[in-house]
N, C-alpha and C. Protein backbone atom coordinates (compact mmCIF):
# COMPACT_ATOMS: atom_id res chain seq x y z
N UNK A 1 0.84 -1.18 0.00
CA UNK A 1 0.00 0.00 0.00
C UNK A 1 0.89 1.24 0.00
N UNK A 2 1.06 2.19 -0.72
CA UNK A 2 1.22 3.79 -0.92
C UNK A 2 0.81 4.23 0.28
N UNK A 3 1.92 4.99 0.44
CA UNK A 3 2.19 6.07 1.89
C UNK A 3 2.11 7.36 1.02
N UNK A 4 0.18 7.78 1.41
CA UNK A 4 -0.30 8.77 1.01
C UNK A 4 -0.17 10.31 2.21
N UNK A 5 0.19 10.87 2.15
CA UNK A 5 0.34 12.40 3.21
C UNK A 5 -0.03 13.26 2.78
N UNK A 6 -0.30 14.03 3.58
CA UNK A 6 -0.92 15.92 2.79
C UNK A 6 0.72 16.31 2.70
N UNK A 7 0.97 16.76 1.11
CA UNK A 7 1.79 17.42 0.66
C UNK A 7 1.46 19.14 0.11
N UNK A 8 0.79 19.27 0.08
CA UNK A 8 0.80 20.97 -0.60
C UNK A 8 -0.90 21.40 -0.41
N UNK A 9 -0.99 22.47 0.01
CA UNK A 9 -2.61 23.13 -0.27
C UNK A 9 -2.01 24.72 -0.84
N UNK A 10 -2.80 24.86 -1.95
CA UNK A 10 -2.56 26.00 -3.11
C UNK A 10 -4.55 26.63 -2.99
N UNK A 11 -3.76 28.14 -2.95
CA UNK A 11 -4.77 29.31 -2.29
C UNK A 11 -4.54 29.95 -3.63
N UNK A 12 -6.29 29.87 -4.23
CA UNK A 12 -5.76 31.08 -5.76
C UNK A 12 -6.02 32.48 -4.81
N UNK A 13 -5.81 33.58 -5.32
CA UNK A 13 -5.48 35.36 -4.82
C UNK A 13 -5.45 35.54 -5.92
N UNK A 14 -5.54 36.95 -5.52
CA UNK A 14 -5.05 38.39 -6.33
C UNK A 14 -3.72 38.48 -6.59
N UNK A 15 -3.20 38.38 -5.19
CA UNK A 15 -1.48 38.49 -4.89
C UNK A 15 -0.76 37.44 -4.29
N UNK A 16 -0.50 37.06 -4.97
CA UNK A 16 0.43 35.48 -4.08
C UNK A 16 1.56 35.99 -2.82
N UNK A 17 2.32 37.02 -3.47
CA UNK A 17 3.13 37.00 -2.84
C UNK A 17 2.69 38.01 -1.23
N UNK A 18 1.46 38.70 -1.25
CA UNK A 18 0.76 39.17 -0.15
C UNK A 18 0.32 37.79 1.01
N UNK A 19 -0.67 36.98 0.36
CA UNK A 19 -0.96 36.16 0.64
C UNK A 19 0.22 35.14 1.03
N UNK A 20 1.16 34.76 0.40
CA UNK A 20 2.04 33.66 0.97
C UNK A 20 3.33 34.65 2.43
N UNK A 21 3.40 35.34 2.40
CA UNK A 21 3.40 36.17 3.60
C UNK A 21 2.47 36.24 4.67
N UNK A 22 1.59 36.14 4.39
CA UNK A 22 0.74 35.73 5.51
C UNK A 22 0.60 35.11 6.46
N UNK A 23 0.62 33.53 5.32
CA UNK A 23 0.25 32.23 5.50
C UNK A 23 1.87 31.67 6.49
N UNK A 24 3.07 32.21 5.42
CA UNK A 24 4.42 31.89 6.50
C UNK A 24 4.75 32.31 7.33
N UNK A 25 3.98 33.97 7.67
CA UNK A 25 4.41 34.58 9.14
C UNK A 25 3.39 33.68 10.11
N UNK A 26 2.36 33.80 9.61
CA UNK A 26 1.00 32.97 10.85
C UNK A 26 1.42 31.48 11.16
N UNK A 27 2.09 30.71 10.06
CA UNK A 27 2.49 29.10 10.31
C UNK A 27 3.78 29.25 10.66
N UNK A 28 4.46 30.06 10.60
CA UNK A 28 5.94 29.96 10.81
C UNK A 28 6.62 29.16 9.62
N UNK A 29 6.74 29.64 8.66
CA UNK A 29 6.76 29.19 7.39
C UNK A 29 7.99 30.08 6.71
N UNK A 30 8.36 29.04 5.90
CA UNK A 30 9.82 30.31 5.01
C UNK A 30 8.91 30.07 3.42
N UNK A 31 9.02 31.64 2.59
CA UNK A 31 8.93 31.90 1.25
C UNK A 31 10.03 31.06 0.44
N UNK A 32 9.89 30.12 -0.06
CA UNK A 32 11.39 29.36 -0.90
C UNK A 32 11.30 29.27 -1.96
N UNK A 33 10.28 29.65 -2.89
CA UNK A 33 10.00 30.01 -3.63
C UNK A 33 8.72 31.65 -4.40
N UNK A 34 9.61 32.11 -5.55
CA UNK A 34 8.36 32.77 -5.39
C UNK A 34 8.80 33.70 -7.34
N UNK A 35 7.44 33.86 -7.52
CA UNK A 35 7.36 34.21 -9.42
C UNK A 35 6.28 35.57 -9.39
N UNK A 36 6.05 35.95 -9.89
CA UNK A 36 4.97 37.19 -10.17
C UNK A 36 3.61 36.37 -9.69
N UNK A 37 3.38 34.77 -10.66
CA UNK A 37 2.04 34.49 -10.32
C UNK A 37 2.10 33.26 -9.21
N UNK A 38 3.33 32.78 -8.72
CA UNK A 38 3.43 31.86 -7.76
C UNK A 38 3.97 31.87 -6.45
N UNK A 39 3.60 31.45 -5.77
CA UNK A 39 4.67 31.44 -4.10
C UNK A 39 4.68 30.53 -3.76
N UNK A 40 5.79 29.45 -2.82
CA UNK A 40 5.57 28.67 -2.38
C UNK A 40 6.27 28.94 -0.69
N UNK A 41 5.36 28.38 0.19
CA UNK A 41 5.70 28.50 1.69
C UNK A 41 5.92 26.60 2.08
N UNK A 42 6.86 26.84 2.62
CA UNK A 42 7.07 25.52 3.52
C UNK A 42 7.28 26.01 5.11
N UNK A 43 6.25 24.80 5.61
CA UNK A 43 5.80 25.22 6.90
C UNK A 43 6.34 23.76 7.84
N UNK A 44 6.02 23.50 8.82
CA UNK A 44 7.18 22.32 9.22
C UNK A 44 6.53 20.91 8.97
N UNK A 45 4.83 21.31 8.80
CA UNK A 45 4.47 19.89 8.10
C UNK A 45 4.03 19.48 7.11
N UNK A 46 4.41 20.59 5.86
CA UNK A 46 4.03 20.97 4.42
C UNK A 46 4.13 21.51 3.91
N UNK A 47 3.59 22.37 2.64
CA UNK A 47 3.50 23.28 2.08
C UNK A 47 2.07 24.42 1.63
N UNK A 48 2.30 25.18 1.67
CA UNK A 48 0.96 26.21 0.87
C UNK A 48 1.79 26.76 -0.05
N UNK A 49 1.05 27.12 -1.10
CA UNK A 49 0.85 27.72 -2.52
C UNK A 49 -0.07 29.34 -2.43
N UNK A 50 0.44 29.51 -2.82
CA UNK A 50 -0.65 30.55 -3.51
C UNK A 50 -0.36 31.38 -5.01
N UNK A 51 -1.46 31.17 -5.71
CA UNK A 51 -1.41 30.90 -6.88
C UNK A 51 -2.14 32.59 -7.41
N UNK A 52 -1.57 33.44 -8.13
CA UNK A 52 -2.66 34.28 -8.64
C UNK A 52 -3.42 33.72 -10.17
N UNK A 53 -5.08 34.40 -9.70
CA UNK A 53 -6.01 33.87 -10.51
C UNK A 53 -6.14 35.15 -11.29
N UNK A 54 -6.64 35.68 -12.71
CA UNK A 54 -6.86 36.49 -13.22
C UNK A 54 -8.52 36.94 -13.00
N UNK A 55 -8.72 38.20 -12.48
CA UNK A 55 -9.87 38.40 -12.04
C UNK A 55 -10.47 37.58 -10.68
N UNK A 56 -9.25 36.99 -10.03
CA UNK A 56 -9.65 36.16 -8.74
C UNK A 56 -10.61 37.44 -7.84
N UNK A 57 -12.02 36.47 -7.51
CA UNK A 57 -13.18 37.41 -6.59
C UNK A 57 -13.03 36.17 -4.91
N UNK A 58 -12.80 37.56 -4.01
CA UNK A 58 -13.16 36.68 -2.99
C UNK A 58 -14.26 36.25 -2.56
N UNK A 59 -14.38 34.77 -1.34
CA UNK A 59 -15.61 34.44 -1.17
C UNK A 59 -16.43 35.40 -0.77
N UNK A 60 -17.49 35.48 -0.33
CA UNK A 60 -18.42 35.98 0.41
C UNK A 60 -18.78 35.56 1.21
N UNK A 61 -18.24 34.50 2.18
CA UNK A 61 -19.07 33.62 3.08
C UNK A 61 -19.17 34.56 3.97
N UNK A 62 -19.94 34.61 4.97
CA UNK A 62 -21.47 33.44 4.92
C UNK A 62 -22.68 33.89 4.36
N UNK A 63 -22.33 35.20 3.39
CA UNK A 63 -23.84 36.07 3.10
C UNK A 63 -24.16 34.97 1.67
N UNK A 64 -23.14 34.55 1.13
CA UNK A 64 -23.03 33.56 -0.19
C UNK A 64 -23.04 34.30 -1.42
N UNK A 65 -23.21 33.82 -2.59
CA UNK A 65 -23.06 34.31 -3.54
C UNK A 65 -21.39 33.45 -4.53
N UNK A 66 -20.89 33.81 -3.54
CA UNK A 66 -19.51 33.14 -4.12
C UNK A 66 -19.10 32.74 -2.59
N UNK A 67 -18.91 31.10 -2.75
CA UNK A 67 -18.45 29.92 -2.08
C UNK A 67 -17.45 30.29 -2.18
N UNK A 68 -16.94 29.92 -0.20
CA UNK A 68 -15.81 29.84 0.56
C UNK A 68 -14.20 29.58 0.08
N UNK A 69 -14.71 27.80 -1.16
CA UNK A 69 -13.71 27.57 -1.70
C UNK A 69 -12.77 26.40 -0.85
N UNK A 70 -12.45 27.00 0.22
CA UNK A 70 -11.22 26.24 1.50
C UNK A 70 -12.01 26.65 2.78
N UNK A 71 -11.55 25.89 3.78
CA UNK A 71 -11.70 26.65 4.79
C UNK A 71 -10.80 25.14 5.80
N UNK A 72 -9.97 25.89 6.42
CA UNK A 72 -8.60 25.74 7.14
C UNK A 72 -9.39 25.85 8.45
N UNK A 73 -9.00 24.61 9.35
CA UNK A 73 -9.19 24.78 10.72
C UNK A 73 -7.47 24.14 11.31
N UNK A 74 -7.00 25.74 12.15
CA UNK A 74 -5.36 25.44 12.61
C UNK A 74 -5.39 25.41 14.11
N UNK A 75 -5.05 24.69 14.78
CA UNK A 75 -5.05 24.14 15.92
C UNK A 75 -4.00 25.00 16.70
N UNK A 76 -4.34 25.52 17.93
CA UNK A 76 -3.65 26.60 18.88
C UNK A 76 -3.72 26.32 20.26
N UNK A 77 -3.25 26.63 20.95
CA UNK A 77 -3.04 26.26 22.48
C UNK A 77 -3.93 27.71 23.24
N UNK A 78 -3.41 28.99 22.55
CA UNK A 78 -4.19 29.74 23.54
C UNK A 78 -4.96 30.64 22.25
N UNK A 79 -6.22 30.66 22.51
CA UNK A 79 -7.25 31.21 21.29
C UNK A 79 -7.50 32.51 20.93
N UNK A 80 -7.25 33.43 22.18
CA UNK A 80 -6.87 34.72 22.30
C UNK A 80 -5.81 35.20 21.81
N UNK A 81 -4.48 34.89 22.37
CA UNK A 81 -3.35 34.83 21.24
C UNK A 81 -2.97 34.50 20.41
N UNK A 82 -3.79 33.22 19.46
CA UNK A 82 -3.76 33.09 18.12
C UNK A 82 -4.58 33.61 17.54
N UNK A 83 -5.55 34.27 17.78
CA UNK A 83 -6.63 35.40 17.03
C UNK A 83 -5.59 36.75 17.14
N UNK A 84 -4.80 37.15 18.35
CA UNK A 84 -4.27 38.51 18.10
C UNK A 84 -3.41 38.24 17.04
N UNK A 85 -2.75 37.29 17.28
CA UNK A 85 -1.28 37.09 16.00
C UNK A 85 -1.83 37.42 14.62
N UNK A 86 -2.96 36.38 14.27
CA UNK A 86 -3.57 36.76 12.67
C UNK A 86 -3.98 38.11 12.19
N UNK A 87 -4.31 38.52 13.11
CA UNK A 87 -4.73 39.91 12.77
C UNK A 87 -3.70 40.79 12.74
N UNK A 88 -2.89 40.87 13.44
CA UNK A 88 -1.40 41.43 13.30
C UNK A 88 -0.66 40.98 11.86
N UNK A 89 -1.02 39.71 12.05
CA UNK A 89 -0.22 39.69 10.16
C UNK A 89 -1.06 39.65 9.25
N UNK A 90 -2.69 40.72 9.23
CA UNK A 90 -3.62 41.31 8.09
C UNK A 90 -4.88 40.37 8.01
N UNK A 91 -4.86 39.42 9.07
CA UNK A 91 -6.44 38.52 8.57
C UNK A 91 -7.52 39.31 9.52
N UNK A 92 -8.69 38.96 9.34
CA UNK A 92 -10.06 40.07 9.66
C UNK A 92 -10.90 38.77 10.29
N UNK A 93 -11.18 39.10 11.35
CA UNK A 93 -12.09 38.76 12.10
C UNK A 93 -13.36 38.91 11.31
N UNK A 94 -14.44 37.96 11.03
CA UNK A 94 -15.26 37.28 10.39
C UNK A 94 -16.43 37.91 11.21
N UNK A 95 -17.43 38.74 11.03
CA UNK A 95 -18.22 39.30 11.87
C UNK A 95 -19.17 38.09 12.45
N UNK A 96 -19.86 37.00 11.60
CA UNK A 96 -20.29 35.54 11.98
C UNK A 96 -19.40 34.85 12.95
N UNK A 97 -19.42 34.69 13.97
CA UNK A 97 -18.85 33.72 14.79
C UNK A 97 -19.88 32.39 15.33
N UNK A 98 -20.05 31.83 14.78
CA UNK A 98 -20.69 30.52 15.28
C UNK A 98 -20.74 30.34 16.38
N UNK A 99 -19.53 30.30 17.01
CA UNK A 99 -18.98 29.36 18.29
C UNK A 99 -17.81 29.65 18.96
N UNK A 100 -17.77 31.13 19.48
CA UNK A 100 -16.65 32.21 19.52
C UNK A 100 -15.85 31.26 20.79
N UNK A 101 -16.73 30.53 21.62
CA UNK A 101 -15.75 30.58 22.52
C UNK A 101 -14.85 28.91 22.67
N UNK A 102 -14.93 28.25 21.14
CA UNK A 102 -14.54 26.92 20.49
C UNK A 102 -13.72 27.46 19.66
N UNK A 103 -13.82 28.25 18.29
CA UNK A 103 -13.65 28.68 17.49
C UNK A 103 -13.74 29.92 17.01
N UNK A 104 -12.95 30.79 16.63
CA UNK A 104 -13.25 32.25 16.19
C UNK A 104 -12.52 31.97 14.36
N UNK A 105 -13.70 32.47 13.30
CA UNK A 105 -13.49 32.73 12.45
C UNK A 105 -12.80 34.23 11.59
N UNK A 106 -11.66 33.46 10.45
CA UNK A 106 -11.15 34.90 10.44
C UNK A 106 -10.55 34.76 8.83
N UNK A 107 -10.45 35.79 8.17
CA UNK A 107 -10.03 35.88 6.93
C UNK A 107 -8.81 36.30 6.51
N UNK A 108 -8.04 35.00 5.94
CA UNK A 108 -6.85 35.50 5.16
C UNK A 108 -6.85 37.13 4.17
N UNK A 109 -5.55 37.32 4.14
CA UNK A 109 -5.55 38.80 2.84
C UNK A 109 -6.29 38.29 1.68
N UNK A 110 -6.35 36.94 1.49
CA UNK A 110 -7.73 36.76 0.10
C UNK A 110 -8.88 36.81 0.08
N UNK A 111 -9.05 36.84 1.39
CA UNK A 111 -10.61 36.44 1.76
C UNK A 111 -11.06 35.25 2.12
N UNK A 112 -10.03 34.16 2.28
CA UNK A 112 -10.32 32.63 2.29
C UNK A 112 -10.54 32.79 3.76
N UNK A 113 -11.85 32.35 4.50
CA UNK A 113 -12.09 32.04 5.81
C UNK A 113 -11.16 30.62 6.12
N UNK A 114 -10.67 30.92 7.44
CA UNK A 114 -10.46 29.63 8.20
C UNK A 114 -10.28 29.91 9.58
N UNK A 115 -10.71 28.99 10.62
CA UNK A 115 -10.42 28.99 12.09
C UNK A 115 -9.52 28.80 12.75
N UNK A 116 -9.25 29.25 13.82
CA UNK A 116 -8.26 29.01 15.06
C UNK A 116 -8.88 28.19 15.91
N UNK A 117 -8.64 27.12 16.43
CA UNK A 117 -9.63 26.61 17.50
C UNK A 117 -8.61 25.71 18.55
N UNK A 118 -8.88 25.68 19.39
CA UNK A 118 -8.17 24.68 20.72
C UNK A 118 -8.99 23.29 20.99
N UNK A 119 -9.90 23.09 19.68
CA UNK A 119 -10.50 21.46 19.78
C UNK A 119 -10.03 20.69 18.83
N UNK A 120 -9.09 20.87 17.94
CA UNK A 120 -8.44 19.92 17.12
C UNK A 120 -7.27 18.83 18.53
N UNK A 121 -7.61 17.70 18.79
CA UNK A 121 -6.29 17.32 19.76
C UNK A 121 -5.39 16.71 18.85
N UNK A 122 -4.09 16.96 19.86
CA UNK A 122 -2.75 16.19 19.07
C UNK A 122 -2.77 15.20 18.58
């Protein structure tokens, strides 16, 4: 049997190289690659992409219209200080919070929602 693993998740944007800054300051991630329309981040248990799309529109979740696309749930020890960190490196607190005090939703520089939460266990 094939030893299948998550190797890469690729984020289309506007700006890759906005977006893959993001994604490597918030994961602790190095830029090791990077092109006008590509970036690549390696983080310590993979990689992200981010890819620019021509005319890329962000989601709209949750009013809809244009689907989410991804949505990333990253596992944190303290939920308060991983909500201040993201926002410090440009993601937006999601005015919808479901389940603020499990999960707080928040938006990458593309607009791609994903959570911080302290219920993923090791």
């Amino acid at each position: 049997m094939a030893n299948i693993r998550m190797g890469s998740v690729s984020l289309d944007c506007g700006d890759p190289h906005v977006l893959a800054d993001f994604w490597a300051g918030l994961l602790s991630g190095d830029v090791v690659f990077a092109s006008d329309d590509f970036v690549a981040v390696k983080i310590p248990t993979m990689w992200i992409s981010a890819v620019r799309v021509d005319g890329y529109t962000p989601p709209t979740w949750p009013e809809g219209g244009i689907a989410k696309q991804i949505h990333l749930d990253l596992a944190v020890d303290d939920l308060a200080s991983g909500v201040t960190q993201a926002l410090e490196l440009g993601a937006v607190r999601a005015d919808f919070q479901p389940a603020p005090e499990r999960y707080v939703v928040l938006f990458d520089p593309a607009g791609h929602p994903f959570c911080l939460t302290t219920q993923i266990p090791d």
